[in-house]
PDB file of N, CA and C in Angstrom:
ATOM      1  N   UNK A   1     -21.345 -12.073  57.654  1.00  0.00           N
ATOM      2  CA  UNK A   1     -22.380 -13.069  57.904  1.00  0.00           C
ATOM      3  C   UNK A   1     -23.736 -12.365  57.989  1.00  0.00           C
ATOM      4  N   UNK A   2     -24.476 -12.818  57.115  1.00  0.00           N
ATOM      5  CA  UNK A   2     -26.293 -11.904  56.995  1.00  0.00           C
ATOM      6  C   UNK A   2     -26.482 -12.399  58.266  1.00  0.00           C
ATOM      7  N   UNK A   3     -27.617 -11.731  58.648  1.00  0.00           N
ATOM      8  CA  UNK A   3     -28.531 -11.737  59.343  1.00  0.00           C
ATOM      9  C   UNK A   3     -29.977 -10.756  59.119  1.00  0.00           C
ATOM     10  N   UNK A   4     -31.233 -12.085  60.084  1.00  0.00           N
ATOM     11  CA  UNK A   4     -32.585 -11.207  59.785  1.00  0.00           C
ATOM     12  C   UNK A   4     -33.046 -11.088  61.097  1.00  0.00           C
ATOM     13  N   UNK A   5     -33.889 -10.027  61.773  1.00  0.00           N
ATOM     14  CA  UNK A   5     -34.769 -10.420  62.417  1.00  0.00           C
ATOM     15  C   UNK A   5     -35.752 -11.619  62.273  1.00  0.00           C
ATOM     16  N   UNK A   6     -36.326 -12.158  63.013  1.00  0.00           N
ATOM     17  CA  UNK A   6     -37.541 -13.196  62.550  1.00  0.00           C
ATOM     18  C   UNK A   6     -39.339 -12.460  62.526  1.00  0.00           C
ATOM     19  N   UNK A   7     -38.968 -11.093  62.742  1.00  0.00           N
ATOM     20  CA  UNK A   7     -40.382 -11.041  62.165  1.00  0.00           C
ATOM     21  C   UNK A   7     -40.322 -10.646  60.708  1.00  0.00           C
ATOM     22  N   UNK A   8     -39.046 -10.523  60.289  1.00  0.00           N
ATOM     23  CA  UNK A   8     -38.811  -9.558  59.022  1.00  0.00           C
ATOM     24  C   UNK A   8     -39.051 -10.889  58.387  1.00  0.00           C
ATOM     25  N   UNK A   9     -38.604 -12.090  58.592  1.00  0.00           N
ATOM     26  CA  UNK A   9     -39.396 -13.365  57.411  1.00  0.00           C
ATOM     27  C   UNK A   9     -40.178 -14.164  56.660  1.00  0.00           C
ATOM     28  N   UNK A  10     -40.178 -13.468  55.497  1.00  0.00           N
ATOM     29  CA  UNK A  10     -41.166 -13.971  55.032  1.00  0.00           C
ATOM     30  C   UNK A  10     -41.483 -14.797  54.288  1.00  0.00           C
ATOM     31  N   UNK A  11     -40.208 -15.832  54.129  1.00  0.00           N
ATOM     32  CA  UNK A  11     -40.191 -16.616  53.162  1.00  0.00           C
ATOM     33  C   UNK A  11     -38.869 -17.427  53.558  1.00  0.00           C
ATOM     34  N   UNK A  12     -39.106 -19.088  53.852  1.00  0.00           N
ATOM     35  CA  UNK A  12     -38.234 -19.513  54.414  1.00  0.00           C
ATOM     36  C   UNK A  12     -38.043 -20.880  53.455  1.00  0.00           C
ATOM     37  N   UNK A  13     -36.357 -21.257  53.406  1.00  0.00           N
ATOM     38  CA  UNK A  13     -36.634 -22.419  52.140  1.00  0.00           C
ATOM     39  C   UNK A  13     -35.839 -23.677  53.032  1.00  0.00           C
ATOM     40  N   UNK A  14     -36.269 -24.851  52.750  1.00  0.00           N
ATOM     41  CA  UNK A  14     -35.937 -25.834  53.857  1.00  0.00           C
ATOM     42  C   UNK A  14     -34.901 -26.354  51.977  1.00  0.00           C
ATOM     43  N   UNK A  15     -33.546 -26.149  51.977  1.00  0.00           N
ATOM     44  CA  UNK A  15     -32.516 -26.615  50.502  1.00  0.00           C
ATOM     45  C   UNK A  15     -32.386 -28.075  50.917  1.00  0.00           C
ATOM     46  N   UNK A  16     -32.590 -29.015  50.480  1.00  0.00           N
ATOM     47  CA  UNK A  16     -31.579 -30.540  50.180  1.00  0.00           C
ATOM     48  C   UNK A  16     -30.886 -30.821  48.844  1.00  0.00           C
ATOM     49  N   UNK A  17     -30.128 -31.910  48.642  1.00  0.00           N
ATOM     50  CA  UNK A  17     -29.740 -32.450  47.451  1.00  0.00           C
ATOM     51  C   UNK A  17     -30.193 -33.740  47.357  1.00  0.00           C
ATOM     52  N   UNK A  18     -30.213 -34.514  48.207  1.00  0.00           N
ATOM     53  CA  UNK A  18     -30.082 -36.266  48.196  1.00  0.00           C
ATOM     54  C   UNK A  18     -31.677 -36.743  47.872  1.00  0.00           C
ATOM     55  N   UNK A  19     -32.620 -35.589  48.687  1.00  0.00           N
ATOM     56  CA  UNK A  19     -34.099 -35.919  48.542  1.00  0.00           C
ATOM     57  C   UNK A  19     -34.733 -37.557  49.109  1.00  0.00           C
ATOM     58  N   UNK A  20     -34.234 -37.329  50.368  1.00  0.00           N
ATOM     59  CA  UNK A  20     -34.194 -38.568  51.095  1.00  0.00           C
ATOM     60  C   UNK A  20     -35.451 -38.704  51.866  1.00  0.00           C
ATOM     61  N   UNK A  21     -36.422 -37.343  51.855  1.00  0.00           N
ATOM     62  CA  UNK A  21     -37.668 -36.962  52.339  1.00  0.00           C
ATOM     63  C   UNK A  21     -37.476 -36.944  53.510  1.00  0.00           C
ATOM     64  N   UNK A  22     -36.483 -36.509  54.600  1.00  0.00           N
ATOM     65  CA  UNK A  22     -35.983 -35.882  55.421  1.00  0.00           C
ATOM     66  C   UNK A  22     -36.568 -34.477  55.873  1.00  0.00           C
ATOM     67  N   UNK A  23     -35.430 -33.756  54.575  1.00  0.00           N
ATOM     68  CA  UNK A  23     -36.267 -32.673  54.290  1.00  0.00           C
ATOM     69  C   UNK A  23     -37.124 -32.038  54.054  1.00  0.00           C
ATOM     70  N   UNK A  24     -38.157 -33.082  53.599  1.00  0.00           N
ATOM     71  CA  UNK A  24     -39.462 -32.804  52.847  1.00  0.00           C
ATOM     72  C   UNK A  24     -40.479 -32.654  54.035  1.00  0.00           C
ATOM     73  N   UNK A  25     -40.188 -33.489  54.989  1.00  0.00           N
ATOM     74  CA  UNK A  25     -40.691 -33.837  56.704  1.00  0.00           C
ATOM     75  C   UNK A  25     -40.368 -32.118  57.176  1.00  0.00           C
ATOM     76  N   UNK A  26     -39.378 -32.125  56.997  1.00  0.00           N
ATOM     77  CA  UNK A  26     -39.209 -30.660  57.951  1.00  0.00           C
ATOM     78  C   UNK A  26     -39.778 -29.621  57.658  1.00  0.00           C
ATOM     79  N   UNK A  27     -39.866 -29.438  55.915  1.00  0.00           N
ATOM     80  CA  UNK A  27     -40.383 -28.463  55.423  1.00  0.00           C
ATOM     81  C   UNK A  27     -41.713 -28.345  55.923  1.00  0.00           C
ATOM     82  N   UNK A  28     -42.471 -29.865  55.869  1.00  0.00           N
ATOM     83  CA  UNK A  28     -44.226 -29.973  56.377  1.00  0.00           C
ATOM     84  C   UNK A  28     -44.035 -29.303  57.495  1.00  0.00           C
ATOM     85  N   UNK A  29     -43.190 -29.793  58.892  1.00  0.00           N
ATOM     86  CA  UNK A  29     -43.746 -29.444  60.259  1.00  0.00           C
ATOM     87  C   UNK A  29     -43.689 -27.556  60.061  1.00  0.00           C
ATOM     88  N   UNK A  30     -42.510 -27.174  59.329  1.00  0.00           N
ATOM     89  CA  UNK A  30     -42.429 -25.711  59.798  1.00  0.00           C
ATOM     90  C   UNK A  30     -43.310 -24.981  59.032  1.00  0.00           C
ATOM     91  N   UNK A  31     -44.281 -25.700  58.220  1.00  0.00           N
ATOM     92  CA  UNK A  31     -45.308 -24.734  57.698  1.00  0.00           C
ATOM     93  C   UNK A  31     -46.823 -24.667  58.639  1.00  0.00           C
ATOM     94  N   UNK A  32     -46.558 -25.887  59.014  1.00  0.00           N
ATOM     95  CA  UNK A  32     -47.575 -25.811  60.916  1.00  0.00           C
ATOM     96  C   UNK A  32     -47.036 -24.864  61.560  1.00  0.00           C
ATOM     97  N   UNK A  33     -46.033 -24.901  61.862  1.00  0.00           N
ATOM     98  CA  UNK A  33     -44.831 -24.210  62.763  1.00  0.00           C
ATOM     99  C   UNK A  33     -45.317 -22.990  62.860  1.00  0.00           C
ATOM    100  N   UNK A  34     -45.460 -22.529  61.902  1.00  0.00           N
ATOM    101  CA  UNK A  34     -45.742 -21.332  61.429  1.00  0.00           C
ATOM    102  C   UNK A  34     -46.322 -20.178  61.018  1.00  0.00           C
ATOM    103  N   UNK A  35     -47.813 -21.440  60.351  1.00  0.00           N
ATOM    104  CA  UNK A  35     -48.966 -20.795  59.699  1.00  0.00           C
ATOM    105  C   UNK A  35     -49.121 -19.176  60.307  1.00  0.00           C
ATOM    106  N   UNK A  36     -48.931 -19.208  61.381  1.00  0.00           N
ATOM    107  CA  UNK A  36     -50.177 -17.992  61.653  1.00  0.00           C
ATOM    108  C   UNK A  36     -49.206 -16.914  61.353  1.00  0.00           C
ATOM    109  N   UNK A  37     -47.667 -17.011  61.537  1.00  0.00           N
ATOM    110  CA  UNK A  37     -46.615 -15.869  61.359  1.00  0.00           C
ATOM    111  C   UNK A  37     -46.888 -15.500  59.981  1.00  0.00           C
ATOM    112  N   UNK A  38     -47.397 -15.903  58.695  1.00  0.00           N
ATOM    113  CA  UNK A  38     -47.563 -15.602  57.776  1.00  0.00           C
ATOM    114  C   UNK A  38     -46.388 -15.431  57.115  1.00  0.00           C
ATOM    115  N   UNK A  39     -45.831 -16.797  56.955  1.00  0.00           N
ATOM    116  CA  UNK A  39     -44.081 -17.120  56.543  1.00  0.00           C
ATOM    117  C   UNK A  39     -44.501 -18.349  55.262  1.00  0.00           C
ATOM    118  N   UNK A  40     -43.823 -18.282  54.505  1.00  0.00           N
ATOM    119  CA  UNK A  40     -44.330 -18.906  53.084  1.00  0.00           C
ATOM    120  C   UNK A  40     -43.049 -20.142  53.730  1.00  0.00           C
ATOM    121  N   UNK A  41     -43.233 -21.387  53.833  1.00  0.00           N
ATOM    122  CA  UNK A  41     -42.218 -22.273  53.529  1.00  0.00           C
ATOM    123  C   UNK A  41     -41.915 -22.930  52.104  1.00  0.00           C
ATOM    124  N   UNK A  42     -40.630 -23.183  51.463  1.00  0.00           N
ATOM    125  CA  UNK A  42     -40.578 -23.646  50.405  1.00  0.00           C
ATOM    126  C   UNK A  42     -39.733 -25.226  50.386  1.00  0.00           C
ATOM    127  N   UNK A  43     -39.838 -26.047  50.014  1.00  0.00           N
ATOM    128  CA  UNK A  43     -38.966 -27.003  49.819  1.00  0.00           C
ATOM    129  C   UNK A  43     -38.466 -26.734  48.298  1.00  0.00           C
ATOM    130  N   UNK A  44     -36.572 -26.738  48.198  1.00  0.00           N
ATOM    131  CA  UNK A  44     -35.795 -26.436  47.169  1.00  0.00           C
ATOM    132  C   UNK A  44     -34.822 -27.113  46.647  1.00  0.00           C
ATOM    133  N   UNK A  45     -34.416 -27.968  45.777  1.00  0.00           N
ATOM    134  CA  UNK A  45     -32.596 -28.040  45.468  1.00  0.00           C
ATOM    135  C   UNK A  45     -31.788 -26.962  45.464  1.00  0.00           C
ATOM    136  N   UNK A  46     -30.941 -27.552  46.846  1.00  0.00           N
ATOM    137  CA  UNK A  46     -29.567 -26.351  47.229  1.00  0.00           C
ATOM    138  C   UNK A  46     -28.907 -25.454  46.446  1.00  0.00           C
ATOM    139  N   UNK A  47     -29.264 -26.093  44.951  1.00  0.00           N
ATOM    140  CA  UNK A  47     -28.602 -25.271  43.815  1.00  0.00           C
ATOM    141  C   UNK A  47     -29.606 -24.091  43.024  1.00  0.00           C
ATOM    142  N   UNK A  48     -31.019 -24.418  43.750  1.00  0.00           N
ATOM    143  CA  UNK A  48     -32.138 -23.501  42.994  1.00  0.00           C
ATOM    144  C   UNK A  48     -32.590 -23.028  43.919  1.00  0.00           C
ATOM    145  N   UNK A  49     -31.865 -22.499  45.019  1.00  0.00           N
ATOM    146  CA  UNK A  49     -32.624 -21.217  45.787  1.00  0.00           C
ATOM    147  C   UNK A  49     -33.083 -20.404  45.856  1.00  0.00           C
ATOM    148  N   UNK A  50     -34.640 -20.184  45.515  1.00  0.00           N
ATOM    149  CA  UNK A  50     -35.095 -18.649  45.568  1.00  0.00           C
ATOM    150  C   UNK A  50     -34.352 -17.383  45.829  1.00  0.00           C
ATOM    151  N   UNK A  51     -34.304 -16.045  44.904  1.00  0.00           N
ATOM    152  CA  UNK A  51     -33.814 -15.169  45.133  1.00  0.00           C
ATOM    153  C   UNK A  51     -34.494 -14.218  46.467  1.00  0.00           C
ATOM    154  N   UNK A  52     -35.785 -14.862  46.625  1.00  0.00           N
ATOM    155  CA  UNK A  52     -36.624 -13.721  47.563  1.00  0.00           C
ATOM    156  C   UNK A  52     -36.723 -14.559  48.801  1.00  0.00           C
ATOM    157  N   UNK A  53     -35.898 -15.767  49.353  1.00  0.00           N
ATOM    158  CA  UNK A  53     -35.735 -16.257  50.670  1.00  0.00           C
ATOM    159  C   UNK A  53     -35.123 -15.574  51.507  1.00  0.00           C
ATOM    160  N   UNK A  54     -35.778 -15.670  52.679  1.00  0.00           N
ATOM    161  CA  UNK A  54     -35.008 -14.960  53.728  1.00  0.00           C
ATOM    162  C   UNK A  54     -33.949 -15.671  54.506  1.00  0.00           C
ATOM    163  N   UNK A  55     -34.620 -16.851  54.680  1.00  0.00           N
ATOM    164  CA  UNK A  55     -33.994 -17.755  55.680  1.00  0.00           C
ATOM    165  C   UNK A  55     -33.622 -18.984  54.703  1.00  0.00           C
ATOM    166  N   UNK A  56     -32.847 -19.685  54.841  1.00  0.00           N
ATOM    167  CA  UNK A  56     -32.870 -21.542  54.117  1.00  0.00           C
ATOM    168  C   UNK A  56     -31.708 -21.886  55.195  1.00  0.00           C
ATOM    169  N   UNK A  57     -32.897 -23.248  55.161  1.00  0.00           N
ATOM    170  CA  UNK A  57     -32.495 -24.435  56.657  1.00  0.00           C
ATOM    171  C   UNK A  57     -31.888 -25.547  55.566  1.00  0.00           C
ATOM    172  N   UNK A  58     -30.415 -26.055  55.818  1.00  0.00           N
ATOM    173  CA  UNK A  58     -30.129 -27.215  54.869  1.00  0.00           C
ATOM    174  C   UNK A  58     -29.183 -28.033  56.035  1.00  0.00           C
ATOM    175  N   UNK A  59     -28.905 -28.999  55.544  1.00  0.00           N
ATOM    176  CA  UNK A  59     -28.159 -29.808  56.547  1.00  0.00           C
ATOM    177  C   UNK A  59     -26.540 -28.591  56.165  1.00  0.00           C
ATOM    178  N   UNK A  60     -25.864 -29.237  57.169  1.00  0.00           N
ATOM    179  CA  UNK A  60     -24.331 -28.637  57.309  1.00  0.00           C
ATOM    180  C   UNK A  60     -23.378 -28.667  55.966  1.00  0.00           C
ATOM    181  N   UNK A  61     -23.378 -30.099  55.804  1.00  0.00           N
ATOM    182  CA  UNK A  61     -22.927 -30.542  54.764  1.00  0.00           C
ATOM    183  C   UNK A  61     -23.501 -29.547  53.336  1.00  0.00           C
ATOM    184  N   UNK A  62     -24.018 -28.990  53.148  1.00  0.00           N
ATOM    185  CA  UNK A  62     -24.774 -28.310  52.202  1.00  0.00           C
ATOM    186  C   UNK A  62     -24.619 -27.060  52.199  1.00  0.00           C
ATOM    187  N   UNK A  63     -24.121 -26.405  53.475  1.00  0.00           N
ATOM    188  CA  UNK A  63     -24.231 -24.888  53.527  1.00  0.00           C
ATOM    189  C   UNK A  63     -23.001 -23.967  52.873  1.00  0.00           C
ATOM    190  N   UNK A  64     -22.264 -24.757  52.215  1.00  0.00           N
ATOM    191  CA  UNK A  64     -21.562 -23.810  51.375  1.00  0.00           C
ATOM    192  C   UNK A  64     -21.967 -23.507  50.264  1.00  0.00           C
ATOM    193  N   UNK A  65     -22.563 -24.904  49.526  1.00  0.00           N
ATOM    194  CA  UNK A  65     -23.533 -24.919  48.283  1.00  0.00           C
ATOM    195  C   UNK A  65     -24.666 -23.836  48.700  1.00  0.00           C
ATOM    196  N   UNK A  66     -25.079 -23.663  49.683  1.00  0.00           N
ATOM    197  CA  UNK A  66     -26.129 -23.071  49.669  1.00  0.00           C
ATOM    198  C   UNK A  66     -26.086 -21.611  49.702  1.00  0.00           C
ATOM    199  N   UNK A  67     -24.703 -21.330  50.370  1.00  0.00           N
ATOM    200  CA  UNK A  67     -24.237 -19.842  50.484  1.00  0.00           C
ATOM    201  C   UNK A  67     -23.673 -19.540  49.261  1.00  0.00           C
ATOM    202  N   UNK A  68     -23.188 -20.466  48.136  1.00  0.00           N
ATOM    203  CA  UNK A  68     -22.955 -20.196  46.367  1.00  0.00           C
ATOM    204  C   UNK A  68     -24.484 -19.977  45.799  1.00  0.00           C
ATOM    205  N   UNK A  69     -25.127 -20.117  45.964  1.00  0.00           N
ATOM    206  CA  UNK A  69     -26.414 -20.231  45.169  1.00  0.00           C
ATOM    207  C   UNK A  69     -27.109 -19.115  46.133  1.00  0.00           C
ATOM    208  N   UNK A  70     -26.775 -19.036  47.363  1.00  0.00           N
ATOM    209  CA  UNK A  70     -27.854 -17.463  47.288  1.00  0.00           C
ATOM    210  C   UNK A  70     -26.989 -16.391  48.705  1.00  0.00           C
ATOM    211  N   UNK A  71     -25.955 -16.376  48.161  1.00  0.00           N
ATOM    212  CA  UNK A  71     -25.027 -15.167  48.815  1.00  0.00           C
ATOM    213  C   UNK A  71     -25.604 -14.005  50.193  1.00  0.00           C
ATOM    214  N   UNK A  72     -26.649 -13.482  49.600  1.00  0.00           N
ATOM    215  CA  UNK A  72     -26.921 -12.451  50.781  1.00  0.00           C
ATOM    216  C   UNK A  72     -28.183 -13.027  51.280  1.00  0.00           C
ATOM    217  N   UNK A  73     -28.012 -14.374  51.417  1.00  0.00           N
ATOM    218  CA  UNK A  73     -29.151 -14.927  52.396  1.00  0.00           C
ATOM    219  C   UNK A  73     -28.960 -15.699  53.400  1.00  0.00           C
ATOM    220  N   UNK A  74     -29.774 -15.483  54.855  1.00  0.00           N
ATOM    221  CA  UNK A  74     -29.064 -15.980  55.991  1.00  0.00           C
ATOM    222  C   UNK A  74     -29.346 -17.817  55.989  1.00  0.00           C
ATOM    223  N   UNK A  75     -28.138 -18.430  55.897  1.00  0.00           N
ATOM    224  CA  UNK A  75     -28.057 -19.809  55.954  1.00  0.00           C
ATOM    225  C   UNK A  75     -27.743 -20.488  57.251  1.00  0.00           C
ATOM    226  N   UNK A  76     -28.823 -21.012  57.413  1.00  0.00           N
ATOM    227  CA  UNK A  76     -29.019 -22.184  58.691  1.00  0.00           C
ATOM    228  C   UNK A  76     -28.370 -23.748  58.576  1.00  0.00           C
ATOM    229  N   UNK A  77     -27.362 -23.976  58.912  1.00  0.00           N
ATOM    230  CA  UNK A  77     -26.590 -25.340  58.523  1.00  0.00           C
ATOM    231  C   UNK A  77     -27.621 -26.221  59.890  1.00  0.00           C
ATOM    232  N   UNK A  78     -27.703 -27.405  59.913  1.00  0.00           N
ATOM    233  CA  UNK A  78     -28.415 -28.280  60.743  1.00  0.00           C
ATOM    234  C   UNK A  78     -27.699 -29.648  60.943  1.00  0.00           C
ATOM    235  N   UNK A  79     -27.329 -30.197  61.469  1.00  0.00           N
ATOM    236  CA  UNK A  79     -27.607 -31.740  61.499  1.00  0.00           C
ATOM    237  C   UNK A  79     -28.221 -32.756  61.207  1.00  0.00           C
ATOM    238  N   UNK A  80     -29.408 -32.021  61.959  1.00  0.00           N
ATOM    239  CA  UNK A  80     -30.789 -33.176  61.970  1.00  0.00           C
ATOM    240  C   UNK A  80     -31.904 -32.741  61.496  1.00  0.00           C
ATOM    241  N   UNK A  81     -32.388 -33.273  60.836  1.00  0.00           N
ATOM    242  CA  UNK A  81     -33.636 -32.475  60.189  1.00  0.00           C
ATOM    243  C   UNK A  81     -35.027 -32.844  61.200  1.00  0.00           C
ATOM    244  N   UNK A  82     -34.950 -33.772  61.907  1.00  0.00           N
ATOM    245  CA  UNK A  82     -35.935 -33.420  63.309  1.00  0.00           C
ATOM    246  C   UNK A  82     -35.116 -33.620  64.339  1.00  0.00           C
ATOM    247  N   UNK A  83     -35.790 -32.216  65.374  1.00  0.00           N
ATOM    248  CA  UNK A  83     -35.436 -31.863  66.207  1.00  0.00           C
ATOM    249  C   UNK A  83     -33.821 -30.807  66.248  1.00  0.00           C
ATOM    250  N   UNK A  84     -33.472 -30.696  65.561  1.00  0.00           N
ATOM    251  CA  UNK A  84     -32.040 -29.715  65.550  1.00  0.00           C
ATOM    252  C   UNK A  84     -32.217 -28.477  66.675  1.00  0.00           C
ATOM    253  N   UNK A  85     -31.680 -28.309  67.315  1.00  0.00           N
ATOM    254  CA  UNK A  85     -31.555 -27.353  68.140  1.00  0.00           C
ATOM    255  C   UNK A  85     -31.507 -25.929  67.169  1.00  0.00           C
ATOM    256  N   UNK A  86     -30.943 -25.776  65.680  1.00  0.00           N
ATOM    257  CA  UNK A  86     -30.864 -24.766  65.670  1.00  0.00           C
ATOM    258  C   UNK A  86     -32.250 -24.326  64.457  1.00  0.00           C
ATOM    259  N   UNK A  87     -33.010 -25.439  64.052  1.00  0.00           N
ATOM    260  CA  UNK A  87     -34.465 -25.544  63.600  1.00  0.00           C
ATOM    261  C   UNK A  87     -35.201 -24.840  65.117  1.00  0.00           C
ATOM    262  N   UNK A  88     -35.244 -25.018  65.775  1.00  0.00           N
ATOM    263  CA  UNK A  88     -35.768 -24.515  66.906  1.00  0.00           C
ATOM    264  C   UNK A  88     -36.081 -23.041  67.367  1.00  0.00           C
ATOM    265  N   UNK A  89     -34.302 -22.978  67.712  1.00  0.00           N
ATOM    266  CA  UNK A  89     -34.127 -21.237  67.494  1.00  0.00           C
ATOM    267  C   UNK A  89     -34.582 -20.178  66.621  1.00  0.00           C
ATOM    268  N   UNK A  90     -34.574 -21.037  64.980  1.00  0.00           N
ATOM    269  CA  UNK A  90     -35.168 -19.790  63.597  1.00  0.00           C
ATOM    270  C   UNK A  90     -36.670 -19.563  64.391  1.00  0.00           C
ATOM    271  N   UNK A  91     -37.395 -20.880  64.421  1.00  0.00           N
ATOM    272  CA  UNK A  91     -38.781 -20.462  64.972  1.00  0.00           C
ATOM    273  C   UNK A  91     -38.997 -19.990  65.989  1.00  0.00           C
ATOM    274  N   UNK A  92     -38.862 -20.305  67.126  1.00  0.00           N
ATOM    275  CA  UNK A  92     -38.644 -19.459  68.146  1.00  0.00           C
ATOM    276  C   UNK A  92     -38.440 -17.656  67.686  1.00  0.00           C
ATOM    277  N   UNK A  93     -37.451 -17.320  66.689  1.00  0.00           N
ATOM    278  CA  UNK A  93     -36.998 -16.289  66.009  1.00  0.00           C
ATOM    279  C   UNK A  93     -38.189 -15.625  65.753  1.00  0.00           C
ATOM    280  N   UNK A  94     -38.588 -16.312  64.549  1.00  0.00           N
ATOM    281  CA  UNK A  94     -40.001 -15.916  63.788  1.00  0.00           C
ATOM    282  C   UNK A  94     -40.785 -15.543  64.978  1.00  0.00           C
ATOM    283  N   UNK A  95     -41.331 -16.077  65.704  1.00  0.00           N
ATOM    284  CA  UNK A  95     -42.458 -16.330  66.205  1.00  0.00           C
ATOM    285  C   UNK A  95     -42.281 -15.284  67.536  1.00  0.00           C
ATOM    286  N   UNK A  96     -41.185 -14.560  67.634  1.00  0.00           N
ATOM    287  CA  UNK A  96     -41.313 -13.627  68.771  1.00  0.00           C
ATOM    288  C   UNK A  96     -40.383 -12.653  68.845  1.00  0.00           C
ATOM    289  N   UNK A  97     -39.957 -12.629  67.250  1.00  0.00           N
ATOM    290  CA  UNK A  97     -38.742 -11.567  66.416  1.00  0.00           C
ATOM    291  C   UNK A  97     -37.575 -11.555  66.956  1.00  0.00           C
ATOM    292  N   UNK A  98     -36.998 -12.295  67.702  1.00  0.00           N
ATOM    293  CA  UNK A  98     -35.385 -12.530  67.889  1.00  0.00           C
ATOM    294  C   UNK A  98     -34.720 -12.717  66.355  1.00  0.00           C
ATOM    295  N   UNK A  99     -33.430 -12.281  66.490  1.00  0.00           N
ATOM    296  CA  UNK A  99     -32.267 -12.405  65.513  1.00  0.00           C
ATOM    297  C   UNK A  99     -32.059 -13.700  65.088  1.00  0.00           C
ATOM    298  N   UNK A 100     -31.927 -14.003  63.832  1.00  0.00           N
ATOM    299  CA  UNK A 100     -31.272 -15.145  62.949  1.00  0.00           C
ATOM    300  C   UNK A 100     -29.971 -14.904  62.153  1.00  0.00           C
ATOM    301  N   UNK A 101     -28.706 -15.667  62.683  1.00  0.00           N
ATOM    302  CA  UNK A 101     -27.964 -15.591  62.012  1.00  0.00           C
ATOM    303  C   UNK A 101     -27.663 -16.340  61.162  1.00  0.00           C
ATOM    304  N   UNK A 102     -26.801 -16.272  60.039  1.00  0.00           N
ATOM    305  CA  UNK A 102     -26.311 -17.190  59.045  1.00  0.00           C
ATOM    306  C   UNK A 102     -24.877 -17.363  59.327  1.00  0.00           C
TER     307      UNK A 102
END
């Protein structure tokens, strides 16, 4: 199972499939979230994951697709795309270099 530090991130991809603009919401807040850490957010299809992501946040349901499409990258499965407890933790991560696991 990868893992990153969160200051080591520099590039974080919020994956969906359904495009229900869920995701698209989450991707916005964590680029506020974020700005000043100097963390690129991307919104992606689960199947076109950047090779140079560090992190990708997808719902649960998705995180196997997402671990086929980009293998040595740490995958964040979620529930809820606002408020998830474990959306929380990555930033928290970032933002004061604690560990992220996949």
């Amino acid at each position: 199972m990868p893992s990153i530090n969160g200051s080591d991130v520099k590039k974080l991809v919020v994956a969906c499939d359904a495009g229900m603009g869920s995701s698209v919401m989450l991707a916005s807040t964590l680029k506020r979230q974020l700005k000043k850490n100097d963390v690129t957010v991307e919104h992606t299809p689960v199947n076109t994951i950047p090779a140079d992501a560090d992190v990708v946040i997808c719902h649960q349901g998705l995180a196997d697709r997402a671990r086929g499409s980009a293998p040595d990258t740490v995958i964040v499965p979620i529930q809820l795309f606002i408020g998830d407890p474990a959306v929380t933790k990555v930033v928290k991560a970032i933002q004061s270099g604690g560990v992220i696991n996949g």
